[in-house]
Protein backbone atom coordinates (compact mmCIF):
# COMPACT_ATOMS: atom_id res chain seq x y z
CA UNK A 1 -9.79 -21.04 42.30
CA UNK A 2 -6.30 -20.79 40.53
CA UNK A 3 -5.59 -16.74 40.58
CA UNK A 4 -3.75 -14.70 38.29
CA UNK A 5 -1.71 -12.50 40.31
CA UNK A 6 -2.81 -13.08 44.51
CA UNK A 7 -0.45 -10.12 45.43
CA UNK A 8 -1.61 -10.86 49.08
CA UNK A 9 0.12 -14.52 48.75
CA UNK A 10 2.89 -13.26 47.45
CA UNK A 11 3.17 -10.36 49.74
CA UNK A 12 2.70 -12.82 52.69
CA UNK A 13 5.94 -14.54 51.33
CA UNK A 14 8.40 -12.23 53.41
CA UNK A 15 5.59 -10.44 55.46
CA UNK A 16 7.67 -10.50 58.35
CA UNK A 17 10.66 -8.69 57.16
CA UNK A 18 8.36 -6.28 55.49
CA UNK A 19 6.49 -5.74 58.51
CA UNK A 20 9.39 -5.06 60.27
CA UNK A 21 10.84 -2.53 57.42
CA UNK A 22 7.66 -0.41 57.75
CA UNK A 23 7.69 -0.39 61.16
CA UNK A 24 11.36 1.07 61.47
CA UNK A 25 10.07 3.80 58.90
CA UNK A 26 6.93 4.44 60.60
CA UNK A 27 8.82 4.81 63.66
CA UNK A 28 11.63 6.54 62.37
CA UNK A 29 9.94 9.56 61.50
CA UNK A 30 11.14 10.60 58.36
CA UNK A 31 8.81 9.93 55.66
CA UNK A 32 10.18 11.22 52.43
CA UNK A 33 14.10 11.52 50.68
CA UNK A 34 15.51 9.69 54.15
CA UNK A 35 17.65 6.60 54.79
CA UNK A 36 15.15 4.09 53.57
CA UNK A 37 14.88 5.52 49.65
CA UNK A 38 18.80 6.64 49.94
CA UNK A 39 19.86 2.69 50.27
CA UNK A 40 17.08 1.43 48.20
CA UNK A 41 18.85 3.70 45.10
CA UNK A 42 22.40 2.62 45.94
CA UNK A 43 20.99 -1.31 46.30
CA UNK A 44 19.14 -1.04 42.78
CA UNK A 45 21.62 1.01 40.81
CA UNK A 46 24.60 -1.72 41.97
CA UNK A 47 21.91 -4.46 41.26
CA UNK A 48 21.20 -2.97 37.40
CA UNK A 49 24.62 -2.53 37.01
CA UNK A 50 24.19 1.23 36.61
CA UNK A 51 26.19 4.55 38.56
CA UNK A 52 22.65 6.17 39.04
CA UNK A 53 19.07 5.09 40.37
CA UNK A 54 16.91 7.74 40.97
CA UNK A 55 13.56 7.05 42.26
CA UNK A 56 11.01 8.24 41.68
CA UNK A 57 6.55 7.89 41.42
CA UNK A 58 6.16 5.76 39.21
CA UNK A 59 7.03 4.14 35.82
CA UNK A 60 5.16 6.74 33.53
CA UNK A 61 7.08 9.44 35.46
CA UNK A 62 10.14 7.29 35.15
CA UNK A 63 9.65 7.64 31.39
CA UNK A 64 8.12 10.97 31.24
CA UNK A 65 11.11 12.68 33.49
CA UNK A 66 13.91 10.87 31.28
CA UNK A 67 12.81 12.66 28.19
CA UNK A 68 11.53 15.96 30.11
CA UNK A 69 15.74 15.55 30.93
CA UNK A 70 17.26 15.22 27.74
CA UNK A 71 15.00 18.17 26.44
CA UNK A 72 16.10 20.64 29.10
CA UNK A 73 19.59 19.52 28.29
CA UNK A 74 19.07 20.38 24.63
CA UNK A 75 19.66 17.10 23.36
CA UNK A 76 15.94 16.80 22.24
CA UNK A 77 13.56 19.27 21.15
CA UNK A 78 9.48 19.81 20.83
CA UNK A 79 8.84 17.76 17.32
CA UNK A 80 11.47 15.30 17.67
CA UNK A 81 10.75 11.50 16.88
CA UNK A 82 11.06 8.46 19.14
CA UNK A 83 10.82 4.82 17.41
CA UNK A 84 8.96 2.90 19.85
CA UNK A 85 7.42 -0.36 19.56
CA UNK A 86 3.81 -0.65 18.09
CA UNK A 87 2.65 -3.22 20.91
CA UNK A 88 3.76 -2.11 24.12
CA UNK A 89 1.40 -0.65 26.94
CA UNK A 90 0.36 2.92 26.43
CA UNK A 91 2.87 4.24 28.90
CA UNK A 92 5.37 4.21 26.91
CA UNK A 93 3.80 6.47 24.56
CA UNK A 94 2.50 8.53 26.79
CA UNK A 95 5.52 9.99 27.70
CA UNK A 96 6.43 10.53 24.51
CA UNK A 97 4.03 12.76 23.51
CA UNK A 98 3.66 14.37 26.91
CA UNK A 99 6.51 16.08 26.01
CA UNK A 100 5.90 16.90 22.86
CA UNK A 101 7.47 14.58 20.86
CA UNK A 102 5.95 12.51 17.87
CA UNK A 103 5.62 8.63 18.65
CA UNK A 104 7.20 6.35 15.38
CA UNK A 105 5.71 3.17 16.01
CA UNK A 106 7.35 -0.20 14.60
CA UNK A 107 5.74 -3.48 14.49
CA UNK A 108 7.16 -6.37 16.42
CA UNK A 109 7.96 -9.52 15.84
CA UNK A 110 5.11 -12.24 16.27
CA UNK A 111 7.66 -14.56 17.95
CA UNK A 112 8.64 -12.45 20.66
CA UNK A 113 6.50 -9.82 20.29
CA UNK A 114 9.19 -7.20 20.93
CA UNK A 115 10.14 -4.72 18.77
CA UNK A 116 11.36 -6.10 15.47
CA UNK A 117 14.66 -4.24 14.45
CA UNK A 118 14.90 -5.18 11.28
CA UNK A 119 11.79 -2.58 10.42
CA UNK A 120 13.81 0.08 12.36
CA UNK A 121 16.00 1.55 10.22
CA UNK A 122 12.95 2.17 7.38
CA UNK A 123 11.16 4.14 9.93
CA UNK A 124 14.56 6.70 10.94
CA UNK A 125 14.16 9.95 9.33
CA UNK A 126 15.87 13.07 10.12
CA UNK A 127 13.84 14.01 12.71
CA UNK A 128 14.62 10.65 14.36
CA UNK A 129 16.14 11.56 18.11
CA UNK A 130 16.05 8.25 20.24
CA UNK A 131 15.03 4.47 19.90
CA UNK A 132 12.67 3.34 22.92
CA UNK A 133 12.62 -0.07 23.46
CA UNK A 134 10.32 -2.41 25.75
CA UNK A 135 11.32 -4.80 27.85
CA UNK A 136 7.56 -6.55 27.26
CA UNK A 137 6.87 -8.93 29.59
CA UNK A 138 9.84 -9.75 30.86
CA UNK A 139 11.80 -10.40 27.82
CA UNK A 140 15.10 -8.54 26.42
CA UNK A 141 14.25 -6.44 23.55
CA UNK A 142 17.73 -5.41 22.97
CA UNK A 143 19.94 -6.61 19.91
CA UNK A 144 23.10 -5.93 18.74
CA UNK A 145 21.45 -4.17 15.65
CA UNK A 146 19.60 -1.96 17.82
CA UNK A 147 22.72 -0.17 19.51
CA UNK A 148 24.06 -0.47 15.89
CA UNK A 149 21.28 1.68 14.42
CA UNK A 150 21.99 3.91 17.37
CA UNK A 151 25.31 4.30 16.77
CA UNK A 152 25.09 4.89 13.17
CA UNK A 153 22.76 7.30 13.43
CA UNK A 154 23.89 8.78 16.42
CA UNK A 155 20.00 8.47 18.64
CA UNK A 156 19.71 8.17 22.28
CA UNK A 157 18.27 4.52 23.34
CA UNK A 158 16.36 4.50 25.97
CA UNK A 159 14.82 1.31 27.45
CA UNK A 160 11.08 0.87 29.08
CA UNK A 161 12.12 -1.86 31.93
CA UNK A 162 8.42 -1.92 34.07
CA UNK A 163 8.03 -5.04 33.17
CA UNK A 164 11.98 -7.03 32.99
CA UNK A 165 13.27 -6.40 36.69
CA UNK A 166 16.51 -8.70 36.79
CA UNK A 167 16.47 -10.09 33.01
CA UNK A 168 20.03 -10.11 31.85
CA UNK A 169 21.52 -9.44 28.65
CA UNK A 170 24.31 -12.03 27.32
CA UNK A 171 26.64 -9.85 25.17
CA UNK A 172 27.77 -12.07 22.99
CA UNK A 173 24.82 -13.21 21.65
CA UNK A 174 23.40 -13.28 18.23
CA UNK A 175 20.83 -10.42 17.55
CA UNK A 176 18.09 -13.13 16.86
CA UNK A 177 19.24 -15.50 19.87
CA UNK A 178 19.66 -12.98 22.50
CA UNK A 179 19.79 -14.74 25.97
CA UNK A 180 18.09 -13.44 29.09
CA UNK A 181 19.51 -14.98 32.34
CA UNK A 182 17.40 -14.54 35.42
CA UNK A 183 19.29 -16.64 37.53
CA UNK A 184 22.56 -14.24 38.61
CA UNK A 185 22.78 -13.86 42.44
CA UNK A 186 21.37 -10.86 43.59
CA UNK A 187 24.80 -10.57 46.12
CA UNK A 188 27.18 -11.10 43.10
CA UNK A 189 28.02 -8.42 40.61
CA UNK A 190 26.89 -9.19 36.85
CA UNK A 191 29.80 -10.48 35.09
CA UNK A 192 31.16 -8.02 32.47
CA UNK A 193 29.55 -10.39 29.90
CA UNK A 194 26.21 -9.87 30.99
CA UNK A 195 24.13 -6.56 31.26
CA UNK A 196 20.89 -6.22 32.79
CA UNK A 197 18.28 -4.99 31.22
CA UNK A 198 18.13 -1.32 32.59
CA UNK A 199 21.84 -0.79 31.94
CA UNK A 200 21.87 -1.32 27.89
CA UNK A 201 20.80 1.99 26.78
CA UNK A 202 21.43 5.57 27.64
CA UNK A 203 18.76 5.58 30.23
CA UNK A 204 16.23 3.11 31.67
CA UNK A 205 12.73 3.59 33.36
CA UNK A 206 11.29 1.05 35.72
CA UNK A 207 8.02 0.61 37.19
CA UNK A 208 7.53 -1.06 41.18
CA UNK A 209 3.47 -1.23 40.70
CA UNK A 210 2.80 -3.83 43.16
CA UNK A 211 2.18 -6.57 40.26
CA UNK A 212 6.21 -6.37 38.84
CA UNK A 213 8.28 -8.83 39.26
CA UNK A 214 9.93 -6.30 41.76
CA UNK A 215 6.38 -4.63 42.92
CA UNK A 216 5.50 -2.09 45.97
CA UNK A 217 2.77 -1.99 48.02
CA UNK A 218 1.65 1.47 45.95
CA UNK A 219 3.10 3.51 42.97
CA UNK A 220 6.47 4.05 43.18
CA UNK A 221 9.15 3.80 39.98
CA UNK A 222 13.13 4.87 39.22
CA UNK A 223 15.20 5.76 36.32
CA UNK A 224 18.72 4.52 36.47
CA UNK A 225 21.58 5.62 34.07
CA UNK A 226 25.23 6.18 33.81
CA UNK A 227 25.19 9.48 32.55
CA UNK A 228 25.97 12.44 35.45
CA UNK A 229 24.23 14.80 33.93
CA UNK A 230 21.25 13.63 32.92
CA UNK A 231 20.99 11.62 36.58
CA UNK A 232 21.71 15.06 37.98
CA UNK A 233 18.55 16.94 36.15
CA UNK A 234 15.94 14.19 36.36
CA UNK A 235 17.04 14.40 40.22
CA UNK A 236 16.37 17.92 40.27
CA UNK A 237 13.04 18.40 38.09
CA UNK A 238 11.59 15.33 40.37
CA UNK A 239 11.46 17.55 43.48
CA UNK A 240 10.09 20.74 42.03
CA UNK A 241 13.14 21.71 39.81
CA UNK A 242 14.83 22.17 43.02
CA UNK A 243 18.89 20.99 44.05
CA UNK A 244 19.00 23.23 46.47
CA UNK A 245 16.26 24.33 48.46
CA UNK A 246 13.56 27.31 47.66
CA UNK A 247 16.22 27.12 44.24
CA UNK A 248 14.19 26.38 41.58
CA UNK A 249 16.36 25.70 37.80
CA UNK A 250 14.38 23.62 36.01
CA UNK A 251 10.38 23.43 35.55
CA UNK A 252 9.88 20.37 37.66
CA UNK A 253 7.25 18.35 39.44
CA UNK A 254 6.63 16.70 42.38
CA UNK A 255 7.43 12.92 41.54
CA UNK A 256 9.29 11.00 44.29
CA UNK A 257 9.81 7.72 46.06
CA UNK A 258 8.48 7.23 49.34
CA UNK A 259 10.45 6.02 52.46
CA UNK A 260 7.37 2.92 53.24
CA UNK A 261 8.16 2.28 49.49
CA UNK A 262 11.06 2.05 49.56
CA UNK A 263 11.92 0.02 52.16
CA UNK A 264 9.35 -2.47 51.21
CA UNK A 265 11.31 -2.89 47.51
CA UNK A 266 14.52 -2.86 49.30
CA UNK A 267 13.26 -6.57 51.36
CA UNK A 268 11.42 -7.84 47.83
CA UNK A 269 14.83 -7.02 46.31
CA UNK A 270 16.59 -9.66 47.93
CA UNK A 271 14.63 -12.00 46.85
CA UNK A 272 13.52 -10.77 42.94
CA UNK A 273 16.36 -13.40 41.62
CA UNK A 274 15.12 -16.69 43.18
CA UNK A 275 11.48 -15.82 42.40
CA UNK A 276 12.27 -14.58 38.74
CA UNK A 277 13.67 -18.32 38.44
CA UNK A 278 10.57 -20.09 39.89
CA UNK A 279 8.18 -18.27 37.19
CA UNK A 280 10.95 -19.38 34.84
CA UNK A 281 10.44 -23.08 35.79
CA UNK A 282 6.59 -22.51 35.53
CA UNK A 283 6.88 -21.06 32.14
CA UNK A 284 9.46 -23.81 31.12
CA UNK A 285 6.83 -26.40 32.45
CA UNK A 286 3.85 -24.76 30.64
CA UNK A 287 5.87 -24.82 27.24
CA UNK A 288 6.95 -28.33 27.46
CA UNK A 289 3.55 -29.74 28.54
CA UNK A 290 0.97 -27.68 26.60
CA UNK A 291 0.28 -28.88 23.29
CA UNK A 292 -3.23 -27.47 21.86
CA UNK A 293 -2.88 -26.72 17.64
CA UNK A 294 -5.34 -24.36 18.89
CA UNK A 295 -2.39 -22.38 20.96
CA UNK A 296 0.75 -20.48 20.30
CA UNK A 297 2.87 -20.38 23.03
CA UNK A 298 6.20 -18.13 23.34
CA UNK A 299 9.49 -19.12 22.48
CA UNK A 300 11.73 -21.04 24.83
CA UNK A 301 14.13 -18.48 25.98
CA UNK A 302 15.20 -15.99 28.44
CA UNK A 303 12.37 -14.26 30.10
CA UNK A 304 12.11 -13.30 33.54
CA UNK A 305 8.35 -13.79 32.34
CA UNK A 306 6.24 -10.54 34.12
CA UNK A 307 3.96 -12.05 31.70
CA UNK A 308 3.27 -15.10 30.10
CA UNK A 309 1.63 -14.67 26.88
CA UNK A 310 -0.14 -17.10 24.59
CA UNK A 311 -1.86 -16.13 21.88
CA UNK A 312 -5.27 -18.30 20.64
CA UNK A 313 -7.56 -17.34 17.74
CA UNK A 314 -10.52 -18.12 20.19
CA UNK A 315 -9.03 -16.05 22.73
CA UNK A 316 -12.11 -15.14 24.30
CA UNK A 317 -13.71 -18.22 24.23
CA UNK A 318 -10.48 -19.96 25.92
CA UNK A 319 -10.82 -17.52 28.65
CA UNK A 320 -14.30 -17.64 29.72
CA UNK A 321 -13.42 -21.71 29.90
CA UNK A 322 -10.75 -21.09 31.57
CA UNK A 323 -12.93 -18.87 34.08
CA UNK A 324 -15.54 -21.64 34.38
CA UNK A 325 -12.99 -23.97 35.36
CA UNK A 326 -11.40 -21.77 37.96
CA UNK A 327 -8.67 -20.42 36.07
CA UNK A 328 -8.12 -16.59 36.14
CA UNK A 329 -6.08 -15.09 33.64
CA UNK A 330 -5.25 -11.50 31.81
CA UNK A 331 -5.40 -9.73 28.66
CA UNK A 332 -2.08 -7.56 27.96
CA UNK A 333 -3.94 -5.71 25.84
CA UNK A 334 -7.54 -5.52 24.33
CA UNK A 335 -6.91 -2.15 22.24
CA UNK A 336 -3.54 -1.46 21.31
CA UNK A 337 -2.27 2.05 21.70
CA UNK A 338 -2.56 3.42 17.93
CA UNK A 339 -6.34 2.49 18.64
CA UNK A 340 -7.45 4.19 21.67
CA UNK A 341 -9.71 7.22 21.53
CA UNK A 342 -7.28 10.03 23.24
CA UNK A 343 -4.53 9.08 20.00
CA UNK A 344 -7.42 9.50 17.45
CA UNK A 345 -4.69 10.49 15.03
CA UNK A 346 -3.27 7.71 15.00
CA UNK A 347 -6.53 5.33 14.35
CA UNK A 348 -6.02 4.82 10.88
CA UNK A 349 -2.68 3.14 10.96
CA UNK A 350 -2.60 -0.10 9.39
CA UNK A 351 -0.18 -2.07 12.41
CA UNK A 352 -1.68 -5.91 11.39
CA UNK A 353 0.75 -8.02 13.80
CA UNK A 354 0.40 -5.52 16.59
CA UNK A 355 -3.39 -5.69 16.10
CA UNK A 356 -3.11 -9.41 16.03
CA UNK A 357 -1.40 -9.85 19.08
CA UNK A 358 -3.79 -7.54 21.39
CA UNK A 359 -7.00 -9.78 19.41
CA UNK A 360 -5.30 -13.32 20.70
CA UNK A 361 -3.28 -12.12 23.45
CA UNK A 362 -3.59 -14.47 26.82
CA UNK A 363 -2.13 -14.24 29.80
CA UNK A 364 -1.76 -17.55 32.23
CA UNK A 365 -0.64 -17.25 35.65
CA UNK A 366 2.82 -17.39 36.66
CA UNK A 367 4.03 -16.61 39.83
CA UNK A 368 6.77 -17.14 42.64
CA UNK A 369 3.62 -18.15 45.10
CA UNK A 370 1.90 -21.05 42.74
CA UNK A 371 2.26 -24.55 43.61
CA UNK A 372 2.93 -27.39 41.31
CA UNK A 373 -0.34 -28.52 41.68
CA UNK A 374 -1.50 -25.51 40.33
CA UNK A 375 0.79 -25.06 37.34
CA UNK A 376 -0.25 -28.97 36.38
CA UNK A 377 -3.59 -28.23 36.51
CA UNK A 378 -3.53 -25.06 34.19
CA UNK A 379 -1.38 -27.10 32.06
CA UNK A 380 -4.40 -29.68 31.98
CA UNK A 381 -6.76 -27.30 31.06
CA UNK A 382 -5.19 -26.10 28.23
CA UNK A 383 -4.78 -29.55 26.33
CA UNK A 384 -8.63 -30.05 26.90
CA UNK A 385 -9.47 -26.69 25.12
CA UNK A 386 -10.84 -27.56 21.58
């Protein structure tokens, strides 16, 4: 049996050091806001390239707190609109209208499936506050005519990076060839050139659910950003509304990072740049050596590939062969958002390439644990599929 995700393998990769890290917390004493989650933020905000990490419970509070933020800074107010991509997982709308702003959803691009900024500026309106773009998995949905739009029309960007942990921006690239370098050292700075995705925008949210590329062994998530301020408040409203104790300024909630957590991401960490380029080899392999009329695969280019998506016509009847053969995949996702039951207001919208997508989308295995003989046989598979 070929697995899709065996987080126990993949776990078992660096057990001992991780082991060893929860043993020293265990031990230590000091469960929560301690040494372990205080180098774990300093690690990942010099590894994003950012001044600020904040951690936090998880993604959707990661995304939630950034615009709870900006709102009790006055920068955005109950009605405001957020573009955010049409296909995306419902987190990232979710936090939107948690806070009681109105979701503007754009189609993406059938190529990439990202966000397709060419539709953006059709959809800004005066109300229009902030562009939200997805990182979907594991590809750069920035563009030069993204930060352009922001910077014409003055709007926050904020990126959704759950699913892009260590996918790298080249700056001089073209808005439609945008490359995505997985391969920096994790010891080296990013050269001024390149920007990791969680750095591009005004603030980024990232998930650690123990299937990321960079995954716990439970919930746990972090914003990072450049911006004092804003690092400052979502610091504060994540323990209580509290900077000082029994001191309450903001409305807040309880929504932090753990010291087992964190300790755990700060030994995957190390190693999130050499296993980020083995599912890159895997994906490379699988789009070189599949060839099925029957199958679009995604376009050759950077990814740090959370996901790898193909889309099939007969996706359900590729998966159940799949199954029968001993191939496990995914589906990322059966209903797309603007569909669901709890957003019935939004069930008549017409979004035909989102809808597409989430009616063909497939997702094969790729992982820093398979072996070759794995990836060869999944690659076999999917020429035989007629």
């Amino acid at each position: 049996m070929i697995d899709y995700l065996p987080l126990k393998r993949i776990t078992a990769m660096h057990a001992e050091e991780i082991h060893e890290a929860l043993r020293q917390v265990a031990d230590g004493g000091w469960y929560l806001r301690g040494e372990a989650t205080d180098r774990f933020e300093k690690e990942y905000a010099h590894y994003i390239g950012t001044r600020h990490c904040i951690g936090v419970a998880n993604g959707l509070e990661a995304l939630t707190l950034i615009l709870r933020a900006y709102k009790a800074l006055g920068i955005l107010h109950e009605g405001d609109e957020i573009i955010v991509p049409a296909n995306t997982f419902i987190a990232s709308i979710l936090s939107i209208t948690e806070n009681r702003l109105t979701p503007v959803l754009v189609e993406p691009r059938l190529d990439t499936f990202l966000i397709d900024d060419s539709l953006i500026e059709q959809a800004i309106t005066p109300r229009t506050r902030a562009i939200m773009m997805v990182h979907l998995y594991g590809r750069c949905a920035y563009t030069p005519l993204i930060a352009a739009l922001c910077q014409k029309h003055n709007l926050l960007l904020l990126e959704d990076n759950a699913q892009a942990h260590g996918c790298v921006f080249k700056g001089n690239a073209q808005a439609r060839d945008c490359a995505c370098l997985p391969s920096v050292p994790y010891a080296e700075a990013v050269p001024r050139s390149l920007r990791r995705t969680g750095s591009l925008g005004n603030a980024a949210a990232h998930s650690f659910y123990p299937g990321k590329n960079l995954g716990a062994l439970g919930d746990a998530g972090a914003v990072t950003t450049d911006d004092d301020r804003l690092a400052e408040t979502i610091r504060s409203m994540a323990n209580y509304g509290s900077s000082q104790k029994y001191v309450f300024d903001h409305v807040g909630l309880n929504s932090r990072l753990d010291e087992l957590q964190a300790a755990v991401l700060s030994v995957k960490l190390k190693y999130l740049d050499a296993d980020n380029a083995r599912r890159q080899e895997i994906a490379n392999h699988y789009i070189d050596n599949i060839s099925n009329p029957l199958i679009q695969l995604p376009t050759k280019t950077g990814s740090v590939y959370h996901i790898f998506p193909v889309l099939c016509p007969h996706r359900d009847r590729l998966q159940d062969y799949l199954k029968a053969e001993g191939v496990a995949t995914a589906i990322h996702y059966p209903i797309p958002p603007h569909k669901q039951a709890c957003y019935r207001e939004m069930n008549a919208l017409s979004l035909p390439v989102t809808e597409r997508i989430h009616a063909e989308e497939l997702s094969l295995p790729c992982h820093q644990a398979m072996t070759q003989a794995e990836v060869e046989r999944v690659v076999e598979l999917m020429n035989k599929f007629h």
